[in-house]
Protein backbone atom coordinates (compact mmCIF):
# COMPACT_ATOMS: atom_id res chain seq x y z
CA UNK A 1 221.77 257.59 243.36
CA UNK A 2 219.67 255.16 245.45
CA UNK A 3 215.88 253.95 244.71
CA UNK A 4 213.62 252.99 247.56
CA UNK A 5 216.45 252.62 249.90
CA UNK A 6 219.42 254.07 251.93
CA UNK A 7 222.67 252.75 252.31
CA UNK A 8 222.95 249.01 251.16
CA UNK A 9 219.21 248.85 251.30
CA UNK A 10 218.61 246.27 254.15
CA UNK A 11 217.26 247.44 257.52
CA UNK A 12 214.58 249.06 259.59
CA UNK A 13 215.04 252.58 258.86
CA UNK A 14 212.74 255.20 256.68
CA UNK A 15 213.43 253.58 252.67
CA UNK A 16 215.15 250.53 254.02
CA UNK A 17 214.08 247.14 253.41
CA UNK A 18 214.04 243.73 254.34
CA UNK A 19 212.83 240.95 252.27
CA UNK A 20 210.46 243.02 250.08
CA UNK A 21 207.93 240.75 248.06
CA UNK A 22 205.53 242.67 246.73
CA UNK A 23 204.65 246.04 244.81
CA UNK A 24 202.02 248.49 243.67
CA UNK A 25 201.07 251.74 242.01
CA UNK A 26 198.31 253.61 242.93
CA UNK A 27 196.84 256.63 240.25
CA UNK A 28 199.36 259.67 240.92
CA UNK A 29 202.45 257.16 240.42
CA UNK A 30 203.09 256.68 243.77
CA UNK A 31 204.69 253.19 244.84
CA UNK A 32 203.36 250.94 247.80
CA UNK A 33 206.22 247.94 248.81
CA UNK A 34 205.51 245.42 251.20
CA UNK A 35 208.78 245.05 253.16
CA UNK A 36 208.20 241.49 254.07
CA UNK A 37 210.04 240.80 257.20
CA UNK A 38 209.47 243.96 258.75
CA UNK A 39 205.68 243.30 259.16
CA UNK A 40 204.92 247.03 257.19
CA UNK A 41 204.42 248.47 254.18
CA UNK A 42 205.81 251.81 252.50
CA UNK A 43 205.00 254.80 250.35
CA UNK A 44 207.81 256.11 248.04
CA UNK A 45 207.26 258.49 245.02
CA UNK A 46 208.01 257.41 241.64
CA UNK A 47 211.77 258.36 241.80
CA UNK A 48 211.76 256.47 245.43
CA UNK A 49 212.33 259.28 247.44
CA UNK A 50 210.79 257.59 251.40
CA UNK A 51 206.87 259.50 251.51
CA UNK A 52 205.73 256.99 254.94
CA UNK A 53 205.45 253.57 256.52
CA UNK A 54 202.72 251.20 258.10
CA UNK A 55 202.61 248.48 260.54
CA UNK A 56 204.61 246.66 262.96
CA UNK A 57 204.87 243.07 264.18
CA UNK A 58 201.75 241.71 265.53
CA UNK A 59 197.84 240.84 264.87
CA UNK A 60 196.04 243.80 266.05
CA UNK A 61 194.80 246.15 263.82
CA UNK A 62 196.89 247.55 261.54
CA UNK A 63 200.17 245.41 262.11
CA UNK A 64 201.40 242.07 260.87
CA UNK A 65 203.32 238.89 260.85
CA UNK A 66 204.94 239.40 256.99
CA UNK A 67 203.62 241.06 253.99
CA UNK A 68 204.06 239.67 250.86
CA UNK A 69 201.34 241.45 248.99
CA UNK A 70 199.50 244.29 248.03
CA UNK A 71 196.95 246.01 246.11
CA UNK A 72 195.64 249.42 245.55
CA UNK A 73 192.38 250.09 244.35
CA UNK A 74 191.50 253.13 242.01
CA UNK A 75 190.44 254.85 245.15
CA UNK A 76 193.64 254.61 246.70
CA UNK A 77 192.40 252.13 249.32
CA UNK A 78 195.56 249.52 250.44
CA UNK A 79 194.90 246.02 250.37
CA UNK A 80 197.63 244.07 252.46
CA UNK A 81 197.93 240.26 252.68
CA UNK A 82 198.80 239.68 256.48
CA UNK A 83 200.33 236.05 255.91
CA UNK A 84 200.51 234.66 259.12
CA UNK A 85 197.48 236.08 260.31
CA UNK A 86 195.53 234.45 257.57
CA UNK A 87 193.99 237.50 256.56
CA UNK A 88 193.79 240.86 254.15
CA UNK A 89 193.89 244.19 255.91
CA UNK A 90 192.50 247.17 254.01
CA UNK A 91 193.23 251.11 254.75
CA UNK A 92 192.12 254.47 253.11
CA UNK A 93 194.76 256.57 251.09
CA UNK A 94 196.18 258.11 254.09
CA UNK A 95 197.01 254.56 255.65
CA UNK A 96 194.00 254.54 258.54
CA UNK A 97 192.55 250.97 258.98
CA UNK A 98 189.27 250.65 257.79
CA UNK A 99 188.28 246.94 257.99
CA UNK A 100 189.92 243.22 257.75
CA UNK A 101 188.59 240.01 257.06
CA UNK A 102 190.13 236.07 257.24
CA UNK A 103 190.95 233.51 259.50
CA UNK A 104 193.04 230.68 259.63
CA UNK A 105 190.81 227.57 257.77
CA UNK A 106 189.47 225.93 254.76
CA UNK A 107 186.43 227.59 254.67
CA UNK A 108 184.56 230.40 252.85
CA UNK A 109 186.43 233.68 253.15
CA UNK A 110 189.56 231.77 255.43
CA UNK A 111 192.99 231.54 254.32
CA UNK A 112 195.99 228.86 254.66
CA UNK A 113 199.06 231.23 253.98
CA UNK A 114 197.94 233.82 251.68
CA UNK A 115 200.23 235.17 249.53
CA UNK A 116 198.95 237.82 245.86
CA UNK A 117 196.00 240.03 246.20
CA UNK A 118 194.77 241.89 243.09
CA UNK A 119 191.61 244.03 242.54
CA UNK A 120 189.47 244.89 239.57
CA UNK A 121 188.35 248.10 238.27
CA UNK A 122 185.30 247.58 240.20
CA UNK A 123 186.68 247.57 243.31
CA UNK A 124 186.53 243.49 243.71
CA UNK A 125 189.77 241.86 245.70
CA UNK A 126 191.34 238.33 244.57
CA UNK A 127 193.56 236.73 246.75
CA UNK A 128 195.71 233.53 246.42
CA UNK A 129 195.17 231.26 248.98
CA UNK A 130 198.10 229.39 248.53
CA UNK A 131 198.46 226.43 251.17
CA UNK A 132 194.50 226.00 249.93
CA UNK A 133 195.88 225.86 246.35
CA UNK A 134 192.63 228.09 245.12
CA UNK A 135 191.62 231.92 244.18
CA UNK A 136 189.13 233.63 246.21
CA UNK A 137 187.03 236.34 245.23
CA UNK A 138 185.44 239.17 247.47
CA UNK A 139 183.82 242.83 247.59
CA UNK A 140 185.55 245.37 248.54
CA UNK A 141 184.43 245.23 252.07
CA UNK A 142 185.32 241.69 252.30
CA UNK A 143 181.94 239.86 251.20
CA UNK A 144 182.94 236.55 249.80
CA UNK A 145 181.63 236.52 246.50
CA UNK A 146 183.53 232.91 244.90
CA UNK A 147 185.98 230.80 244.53
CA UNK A 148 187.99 228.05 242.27
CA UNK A 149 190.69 225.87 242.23
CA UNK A 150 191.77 222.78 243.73
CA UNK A 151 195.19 220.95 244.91
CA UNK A 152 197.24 219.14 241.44
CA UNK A 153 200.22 219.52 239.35
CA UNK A 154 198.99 219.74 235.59
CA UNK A 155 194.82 219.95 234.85
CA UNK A 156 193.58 223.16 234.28
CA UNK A 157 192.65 225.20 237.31
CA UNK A 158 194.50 223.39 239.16
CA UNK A 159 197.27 224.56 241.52
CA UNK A 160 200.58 224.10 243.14
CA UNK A 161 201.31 226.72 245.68
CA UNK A 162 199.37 229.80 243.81
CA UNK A 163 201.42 233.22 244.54
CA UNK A 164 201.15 236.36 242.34
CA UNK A 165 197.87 237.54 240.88
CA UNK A 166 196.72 240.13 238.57
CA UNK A 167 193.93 241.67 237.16
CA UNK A 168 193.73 243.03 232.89
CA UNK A 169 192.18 245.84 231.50
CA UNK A 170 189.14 243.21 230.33
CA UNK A 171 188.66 241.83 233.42
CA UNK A 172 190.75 238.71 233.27
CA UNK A 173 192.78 237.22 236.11
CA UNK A 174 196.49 235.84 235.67
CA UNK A 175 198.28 233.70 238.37
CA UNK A 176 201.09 232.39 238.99
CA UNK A 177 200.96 228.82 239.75
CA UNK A 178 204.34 229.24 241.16
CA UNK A 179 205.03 224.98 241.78
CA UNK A 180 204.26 223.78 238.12
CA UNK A 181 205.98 226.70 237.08
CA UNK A 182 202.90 228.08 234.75
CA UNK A 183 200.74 231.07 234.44
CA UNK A 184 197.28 230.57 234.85
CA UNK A 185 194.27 232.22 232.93
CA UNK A 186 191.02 232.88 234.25
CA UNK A 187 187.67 234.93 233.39
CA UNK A 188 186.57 237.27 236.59
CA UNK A 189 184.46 234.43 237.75
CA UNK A 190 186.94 231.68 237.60
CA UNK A 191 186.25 230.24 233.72
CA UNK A 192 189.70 228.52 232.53
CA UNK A 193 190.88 230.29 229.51
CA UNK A 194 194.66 229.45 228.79
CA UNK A 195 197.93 228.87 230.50
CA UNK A 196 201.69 228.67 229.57
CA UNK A 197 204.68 228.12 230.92
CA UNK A 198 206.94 225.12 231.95
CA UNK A 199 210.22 224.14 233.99
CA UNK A 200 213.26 225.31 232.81
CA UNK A 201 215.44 228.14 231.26
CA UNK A 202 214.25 228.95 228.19
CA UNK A 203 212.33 231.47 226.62
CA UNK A 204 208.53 231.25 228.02
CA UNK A 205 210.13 229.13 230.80
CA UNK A 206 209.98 229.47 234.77
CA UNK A 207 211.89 228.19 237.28
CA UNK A 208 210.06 229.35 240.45
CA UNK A 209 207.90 232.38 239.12
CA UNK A 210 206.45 234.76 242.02
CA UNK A 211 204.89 238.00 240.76
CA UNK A 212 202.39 239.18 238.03
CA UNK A 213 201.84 242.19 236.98
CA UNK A 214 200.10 243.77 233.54
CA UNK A 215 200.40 246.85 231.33
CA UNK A 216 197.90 249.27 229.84
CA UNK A 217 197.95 247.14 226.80
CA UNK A 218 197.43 243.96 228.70
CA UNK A 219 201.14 242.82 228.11
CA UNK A 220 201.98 240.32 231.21
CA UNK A 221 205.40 240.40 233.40
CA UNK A 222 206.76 237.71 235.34
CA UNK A 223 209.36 237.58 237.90
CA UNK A 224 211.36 234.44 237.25
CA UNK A 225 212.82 234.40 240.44
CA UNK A 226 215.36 231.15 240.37
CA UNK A 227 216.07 232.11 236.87
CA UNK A 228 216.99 235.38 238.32
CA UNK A 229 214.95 237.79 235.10
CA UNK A 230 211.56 239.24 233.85
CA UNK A 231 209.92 237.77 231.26
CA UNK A 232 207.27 239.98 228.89
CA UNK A 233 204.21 238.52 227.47
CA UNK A 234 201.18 239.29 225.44
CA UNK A 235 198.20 238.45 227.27
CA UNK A 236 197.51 235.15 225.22
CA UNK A 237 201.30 233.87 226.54
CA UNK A 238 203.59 235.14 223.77
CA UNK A 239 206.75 235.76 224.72
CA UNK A 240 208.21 239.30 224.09
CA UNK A 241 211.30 239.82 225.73
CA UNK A 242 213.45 239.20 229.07
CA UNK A 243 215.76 240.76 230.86
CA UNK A 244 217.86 240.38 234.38
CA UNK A 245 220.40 238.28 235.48
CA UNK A 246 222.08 236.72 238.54
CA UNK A 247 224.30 239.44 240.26
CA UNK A 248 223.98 242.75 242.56
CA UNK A 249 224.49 245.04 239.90
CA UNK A 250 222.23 247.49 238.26
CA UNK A 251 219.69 245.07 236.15
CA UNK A 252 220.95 242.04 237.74
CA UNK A 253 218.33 240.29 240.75
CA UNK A 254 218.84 237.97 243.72
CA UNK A 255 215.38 236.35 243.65
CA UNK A 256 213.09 238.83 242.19
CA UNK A 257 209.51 238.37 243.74
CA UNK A 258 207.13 241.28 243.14
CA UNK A 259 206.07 243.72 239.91
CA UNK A 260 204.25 246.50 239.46
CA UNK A 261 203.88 248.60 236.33
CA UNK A 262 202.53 252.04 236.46
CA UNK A 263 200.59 253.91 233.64
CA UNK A 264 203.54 254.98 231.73
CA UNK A 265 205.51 251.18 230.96
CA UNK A 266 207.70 251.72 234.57
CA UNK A 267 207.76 248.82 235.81
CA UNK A 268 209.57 248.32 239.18
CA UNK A 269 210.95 244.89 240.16
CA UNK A 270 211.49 243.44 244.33
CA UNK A 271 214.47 242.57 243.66
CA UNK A 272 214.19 240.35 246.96
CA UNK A 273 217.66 238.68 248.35
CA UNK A 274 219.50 242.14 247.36
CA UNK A 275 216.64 243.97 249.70
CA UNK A 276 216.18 247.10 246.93
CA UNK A 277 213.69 247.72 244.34
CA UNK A 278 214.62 248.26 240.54
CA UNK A 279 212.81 250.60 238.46
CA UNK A 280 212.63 250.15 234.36
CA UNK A 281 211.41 252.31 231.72
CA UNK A 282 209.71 250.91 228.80
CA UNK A 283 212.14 250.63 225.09
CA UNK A 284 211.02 250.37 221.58
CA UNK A 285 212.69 247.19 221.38
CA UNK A 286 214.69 244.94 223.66
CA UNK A 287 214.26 244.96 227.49
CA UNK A 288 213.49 247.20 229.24
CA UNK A 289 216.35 249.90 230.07
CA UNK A 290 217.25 250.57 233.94
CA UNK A 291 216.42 253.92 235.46
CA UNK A 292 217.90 253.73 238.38
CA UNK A 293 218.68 250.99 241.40
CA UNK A 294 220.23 250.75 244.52
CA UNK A 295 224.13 250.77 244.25
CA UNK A 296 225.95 248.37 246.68
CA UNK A 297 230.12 248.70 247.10
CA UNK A 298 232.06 245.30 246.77
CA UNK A 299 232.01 244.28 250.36
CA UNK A 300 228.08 243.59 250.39
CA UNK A 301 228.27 240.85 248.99
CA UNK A 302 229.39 238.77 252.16
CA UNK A 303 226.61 240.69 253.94
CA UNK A 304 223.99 239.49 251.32
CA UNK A 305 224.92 235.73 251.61
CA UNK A 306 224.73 236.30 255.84
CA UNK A 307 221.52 238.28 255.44
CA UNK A 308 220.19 235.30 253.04
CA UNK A 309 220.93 232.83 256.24
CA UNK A 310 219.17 235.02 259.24
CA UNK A 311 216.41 234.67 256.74
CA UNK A 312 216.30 231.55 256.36
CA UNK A 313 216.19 230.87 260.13
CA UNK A 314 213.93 233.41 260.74
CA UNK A 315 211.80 231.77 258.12
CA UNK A 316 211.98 228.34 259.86
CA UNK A 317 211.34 229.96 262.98
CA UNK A 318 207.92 231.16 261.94
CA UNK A 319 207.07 227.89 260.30
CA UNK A 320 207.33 226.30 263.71
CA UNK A 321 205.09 229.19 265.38
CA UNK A 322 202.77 228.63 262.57
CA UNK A 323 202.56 224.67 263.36
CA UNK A 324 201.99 225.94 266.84
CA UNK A 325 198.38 228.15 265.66
């Protein structure tokens, strides 16, 4: 059986994806993807069956140019990080646009390539404004409310290229400070706490991480996207356990980006290159065990490496438009 797709999972169709990056749950289980290079976002139900879609290519209202995050609030509100537009859409639980907010800039509320959004149990939205190597912090409505961080490779608060964000139970914020390979720890207002993490393959290592995502106990996930696995934390930075592998088969990833975890220990993996999403139920020890993920015969895997390069170009492609802003 397939999750979150049909056939081999890439396309344009109902469930199909392309590229997807990032994930979230909202209250009643439901899953929110952002399928990347299809400027949208979709609605599945827990088991993945297709529920409906958002967006299209472009900078009005309620489309984009790529999604590679999102956020739902505990009122079901959407946040979605519209990358190339430099901004954060938002829309009610039934997907109507409500309000936006960004521009491309240094300043105060603009964005240089944003790429996480997170919000709090009070309703306040973090973003990673990657390119500007800092966090910013807003109402719900889009009121800038702060902001910290600056451009290095190893003092604390500092970032390289800032991607997946997170919010705990307490009120802390995790990111991933994807180019020195670290996870980040920060109060609500933007107070240093802790961090671990360096380059390499080890236990507690990254190579490349992308997404963050936390448990009803606080317990961190990573996805260590070059090192092609999850990694489990406590929230102080233990390490607990890892799982995933290079490959197209069931538990294996091709550059696993986003994570979500919904209120039961699911969590569900973007399991990127291979264009599906994995789903995982919490064990008693070990990794987590599989539920269920997208099959693919043995002739995808020419179709993966060809669907890696049209990425690729399309990629450089929209580096040049962005030059061009």
């Amino acid at each position: 059986m397939n999750l979150f797709s049909s056939g081999v999972g890439y396309g344009t169709g109902d469930g199909q994806l392309n590229d997807p990056r990032g994930e979230a749950v909202d209250s009643s289980g439901n899953v929110y993807v952002a399928d990347s290079y299809n400027d949208r976002f979709q609605k599945f139900t827990s088991d993945g069956t297709f529920v409906r879609k958002w967006g299209s290519y472009g900078d009005g209202d309620g489309q984009f140019w790529e999604v590679p995050g999102i956020a739902v609030d505990s009122s079901g509100n959407m946040y979605v990080v519209d990358m190339w537009n430099d901004r954060i859409q938002k829309f009610d639980s039934f997907g109507t646009f409500v309000t936006k907010w960004g521009s491309d800039g240094t300043g105060d509320g603009q964005f240089n390539f944003p790429q996480g959004v997170a919000v709090d149990s009070s309703g306040n939205v973090y973003v990673a404004d990657s390119d500007n190597n800092r966090i910013q912090k807003f109402t719900s409505d889009g009121t800038f409310v702060t902001k910290w961080g600056s451009s290095g490779t190893s003092g604390d608060g500092e970032f390289n290229y800032p991607h997946g964000i997170t919010v705990d139970s307490s009120g802390y914020v995790y990111v991933v400070d994807r180019s020195n390979q670290r996870i980040q720890k920060f109060t609500s207002d933007g107070t240093y706490v802790s961090q671990w993490g360096s380059w390499g393959s080890e236990n507690g290592q990254f190579w490349h991480p992308y997404g963050i995502a936390v448990d009803s106990s606080d317990n961190v996930y990573v996805t260590d996207a070059w090192n092609n696995r999850v990694q489990k934390f406590t929230s102080d930075g233990i390490f607990i356990t890892k799982w995933g592998s290079e490959g197209n088969g069931d538990g294996q990833f091709n550059h696993p980006m986003g994570i979500t975890v919904d209120d039961s220990g699911n969590v569900y993996v973007a399991d990127t290159e291979n264009d599906r999403i994995q789903k995982f139920r919490p064990a008693s020890t070990g990794s987590q065990q599989l539920i269920r993920s997208n099959s693919k015969s043995s002739n995808n895997n020419f179709n993966i490496n060809k669907l890696s390069i049209q990425k690729r170009l399309k990629e450089k492609q929209k580096q040049t438009k962005k030059k061009d802003k």
